[in-house]
C-alpha atoms as a PDB file:
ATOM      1  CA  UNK A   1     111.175 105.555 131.772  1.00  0.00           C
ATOM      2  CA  UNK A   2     108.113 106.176 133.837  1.00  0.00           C
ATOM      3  CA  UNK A   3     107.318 101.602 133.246  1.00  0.00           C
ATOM      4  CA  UNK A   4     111.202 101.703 134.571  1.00  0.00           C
ATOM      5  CA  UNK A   5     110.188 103.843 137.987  1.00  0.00           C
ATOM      6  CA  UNK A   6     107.353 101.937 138.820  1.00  0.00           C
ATOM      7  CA  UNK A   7     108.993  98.585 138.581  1.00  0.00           C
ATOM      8  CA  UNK A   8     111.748 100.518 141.157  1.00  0.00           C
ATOM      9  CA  UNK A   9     114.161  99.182 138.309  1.00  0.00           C
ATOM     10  CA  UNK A  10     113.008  96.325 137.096  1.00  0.00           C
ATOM     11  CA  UNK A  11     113.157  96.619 133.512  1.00  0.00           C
ATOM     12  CA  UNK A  12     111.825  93.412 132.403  1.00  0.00           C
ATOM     13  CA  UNK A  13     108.146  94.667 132.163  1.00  0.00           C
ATOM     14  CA  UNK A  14     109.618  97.597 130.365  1.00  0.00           C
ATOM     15  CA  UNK A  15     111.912  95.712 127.418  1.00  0.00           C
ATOM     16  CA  UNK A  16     108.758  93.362 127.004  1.00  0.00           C
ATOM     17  CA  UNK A  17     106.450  96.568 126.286  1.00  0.00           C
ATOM     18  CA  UNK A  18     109.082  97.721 123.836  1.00  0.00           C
ATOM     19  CA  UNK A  19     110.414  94.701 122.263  1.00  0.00           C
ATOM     20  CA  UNK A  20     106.970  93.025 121.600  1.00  0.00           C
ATOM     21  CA  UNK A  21     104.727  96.485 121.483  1.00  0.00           C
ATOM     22  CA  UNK A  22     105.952  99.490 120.895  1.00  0.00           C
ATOM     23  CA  UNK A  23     109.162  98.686 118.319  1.00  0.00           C
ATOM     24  CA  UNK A  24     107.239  96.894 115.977  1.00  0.00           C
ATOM     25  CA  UNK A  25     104.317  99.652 116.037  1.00  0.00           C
ATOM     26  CA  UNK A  26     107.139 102.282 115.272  1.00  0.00           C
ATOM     27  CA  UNK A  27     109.048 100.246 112.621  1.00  0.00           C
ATOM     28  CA  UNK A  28     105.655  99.745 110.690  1.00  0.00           C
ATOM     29  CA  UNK A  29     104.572 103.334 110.859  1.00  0.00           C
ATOM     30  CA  UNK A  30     107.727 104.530 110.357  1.00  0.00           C
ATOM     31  CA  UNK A  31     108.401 101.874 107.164  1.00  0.00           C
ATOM     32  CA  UNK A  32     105.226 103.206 105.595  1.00  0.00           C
ATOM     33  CA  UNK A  33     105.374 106.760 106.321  1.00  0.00           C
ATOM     34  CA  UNK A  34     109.009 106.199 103.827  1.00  0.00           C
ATOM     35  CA  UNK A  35     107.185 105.040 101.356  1.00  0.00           C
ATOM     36  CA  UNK A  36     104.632 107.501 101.408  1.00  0.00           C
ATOM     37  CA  UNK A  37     107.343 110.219 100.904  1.00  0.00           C
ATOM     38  CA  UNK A  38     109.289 108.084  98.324  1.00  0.00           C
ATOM     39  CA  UNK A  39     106.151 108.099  96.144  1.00  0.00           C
ATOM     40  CA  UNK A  40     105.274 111.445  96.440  1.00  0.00           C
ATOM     41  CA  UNK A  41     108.806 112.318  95.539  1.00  0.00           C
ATOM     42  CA  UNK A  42     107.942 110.467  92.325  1.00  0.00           C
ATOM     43  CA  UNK A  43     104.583 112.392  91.925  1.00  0.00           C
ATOM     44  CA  UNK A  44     106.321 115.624  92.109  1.00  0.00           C
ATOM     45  CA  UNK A  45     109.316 115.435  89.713  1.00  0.00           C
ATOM     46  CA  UNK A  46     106.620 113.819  87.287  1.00  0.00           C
ATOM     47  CA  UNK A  47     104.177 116.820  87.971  1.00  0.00           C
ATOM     48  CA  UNK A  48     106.656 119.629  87.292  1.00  0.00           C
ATOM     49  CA  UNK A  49     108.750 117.460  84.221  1.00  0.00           C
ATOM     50  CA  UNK A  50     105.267 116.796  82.502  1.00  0.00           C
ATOM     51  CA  UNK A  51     103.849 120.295  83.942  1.00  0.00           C
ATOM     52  CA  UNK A  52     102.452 121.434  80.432  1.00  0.00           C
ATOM     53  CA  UNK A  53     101.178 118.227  79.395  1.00  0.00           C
ATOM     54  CA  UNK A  54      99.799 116.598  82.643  1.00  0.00           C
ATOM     55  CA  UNK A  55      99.164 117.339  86.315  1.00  0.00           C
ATOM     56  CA  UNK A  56      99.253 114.699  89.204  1.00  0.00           C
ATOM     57  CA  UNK A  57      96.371 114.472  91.097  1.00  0.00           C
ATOM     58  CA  UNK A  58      96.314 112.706  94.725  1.00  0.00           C
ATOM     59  CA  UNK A  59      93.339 110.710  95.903  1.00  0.00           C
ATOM     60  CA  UNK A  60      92.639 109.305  99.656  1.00  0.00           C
ATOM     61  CA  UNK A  61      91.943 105.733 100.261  1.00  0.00           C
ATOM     62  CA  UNK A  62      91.188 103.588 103.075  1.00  0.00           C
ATOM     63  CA  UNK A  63      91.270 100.092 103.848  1.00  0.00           C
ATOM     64  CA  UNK A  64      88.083 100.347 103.145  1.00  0.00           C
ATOM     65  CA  UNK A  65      86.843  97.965 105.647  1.00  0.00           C
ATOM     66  CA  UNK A  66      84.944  98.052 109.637  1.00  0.00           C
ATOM     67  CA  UNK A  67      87.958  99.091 111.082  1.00  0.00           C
ATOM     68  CA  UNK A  68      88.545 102.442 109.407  1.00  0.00           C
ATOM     69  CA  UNK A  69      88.050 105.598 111.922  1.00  0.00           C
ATOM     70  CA  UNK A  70      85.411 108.178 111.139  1.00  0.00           C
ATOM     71  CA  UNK A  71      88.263 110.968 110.697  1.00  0.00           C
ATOM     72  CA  UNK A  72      89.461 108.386 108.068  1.00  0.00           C
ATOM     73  CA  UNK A  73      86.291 107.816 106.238  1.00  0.00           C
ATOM     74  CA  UNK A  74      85.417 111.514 106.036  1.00  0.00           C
ATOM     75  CA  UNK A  75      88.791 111.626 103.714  1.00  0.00           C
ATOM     76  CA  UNK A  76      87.868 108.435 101.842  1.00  0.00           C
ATOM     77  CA  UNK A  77      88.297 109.311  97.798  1.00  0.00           C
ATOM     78  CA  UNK A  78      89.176 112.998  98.335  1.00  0.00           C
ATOM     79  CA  UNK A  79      91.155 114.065  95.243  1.00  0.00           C
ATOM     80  CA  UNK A  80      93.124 116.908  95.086  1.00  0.00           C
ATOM     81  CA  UNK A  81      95.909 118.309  93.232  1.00  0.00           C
ATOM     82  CA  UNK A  82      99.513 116.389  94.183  1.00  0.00           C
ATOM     83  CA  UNK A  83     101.333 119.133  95.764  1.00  0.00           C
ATOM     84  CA  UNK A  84      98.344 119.948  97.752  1.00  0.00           C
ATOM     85  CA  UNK A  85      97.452 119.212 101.030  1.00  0.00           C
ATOM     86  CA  UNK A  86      94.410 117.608 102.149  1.00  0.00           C
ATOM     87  CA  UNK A  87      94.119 119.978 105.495  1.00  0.00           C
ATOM     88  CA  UNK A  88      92.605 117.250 107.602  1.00  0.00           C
ATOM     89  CA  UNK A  89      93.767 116.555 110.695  1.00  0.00           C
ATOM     90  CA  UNK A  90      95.146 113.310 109.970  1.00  0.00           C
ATOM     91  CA  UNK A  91      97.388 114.861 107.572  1.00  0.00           C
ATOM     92  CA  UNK A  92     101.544 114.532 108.624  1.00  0.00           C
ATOM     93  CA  UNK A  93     103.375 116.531 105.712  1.00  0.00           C
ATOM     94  CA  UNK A  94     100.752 115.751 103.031  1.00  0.00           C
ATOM     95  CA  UNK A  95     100.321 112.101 103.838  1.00  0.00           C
ATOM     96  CA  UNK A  96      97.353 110.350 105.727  1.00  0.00           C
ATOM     97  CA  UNK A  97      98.151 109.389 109.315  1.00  0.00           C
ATOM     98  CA  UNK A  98      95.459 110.033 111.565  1.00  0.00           C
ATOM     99  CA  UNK A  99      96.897 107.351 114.213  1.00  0.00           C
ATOM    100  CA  UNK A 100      99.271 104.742 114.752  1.00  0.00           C
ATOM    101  CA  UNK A 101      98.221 101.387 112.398  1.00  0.00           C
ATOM    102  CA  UNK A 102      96.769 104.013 110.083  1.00  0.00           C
ATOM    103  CA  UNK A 103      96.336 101.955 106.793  1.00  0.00           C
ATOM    104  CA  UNK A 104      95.640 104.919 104.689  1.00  0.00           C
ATOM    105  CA  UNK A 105      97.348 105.516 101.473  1.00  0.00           C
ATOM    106  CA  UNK A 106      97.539 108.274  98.697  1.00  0.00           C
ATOM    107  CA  UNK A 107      97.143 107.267  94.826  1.00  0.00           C
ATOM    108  CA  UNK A 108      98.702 109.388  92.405  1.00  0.00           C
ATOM    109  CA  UNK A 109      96.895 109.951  89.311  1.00  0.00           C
ATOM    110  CA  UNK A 110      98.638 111.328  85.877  1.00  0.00           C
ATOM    111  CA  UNK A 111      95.543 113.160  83.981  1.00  0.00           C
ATOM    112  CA  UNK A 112      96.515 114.982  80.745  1.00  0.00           C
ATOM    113  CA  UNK A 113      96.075 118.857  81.166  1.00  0.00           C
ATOM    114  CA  UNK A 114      92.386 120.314  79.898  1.00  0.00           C
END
């Protein structure tokens, strides 16, 4: 709304920013961010079906490349117990997104109980 104001109502500047910008940058996050909580729906009912046998463990990874952010890196092949959270700032309900484009991603792990 602000883009609107300045243009004193011309919108076209505006619908460009979204439409080529800002909708695509949402659909993506938002698109992975689902998927994120789709597997660790998985995780869980296999953690607490299997709870005697196994435990799910959840690792960090990056893209592993020159574009990952220090606060990314830092988490890089953190492992941690699957219904635990990773208590980093670029945590959003127990999955990594430090940022918009984050390319982070959580691997679940089955490892048979000691």
């Amino acid at each position: 709304t602000a883009m609107l104001q300045e243009n004193d109502g011309d919108d076209s500047q505006a619908r460009r920013y979204l439409t080529q910008t800002r909708t695509p940058l949402l659909a993506d996050n938002e698109t992975h961010l689902s998927e994120r909580h789709g597997q660790a729906i998985a995780a869980n009912a296999i953690a607490s079906h299997y709870a005697n046998v196994a435990q799910v463990v959840k690792t960090w990874e990056t893209a592993g490349d020159d574009n990952v952010c220090e606060d990314c890196a830092a988490m890089e092949g953190t492992t941690i117990p699957a219904s635990a959270s990773f208590g980093a700032n670029c945590e959003y309900d127990g999955q990594p997104s430090c940022h918009p484009n984050c390319r982070c991603q959580v691997v679940y792990t089955v490892q048979p109980v000691a």
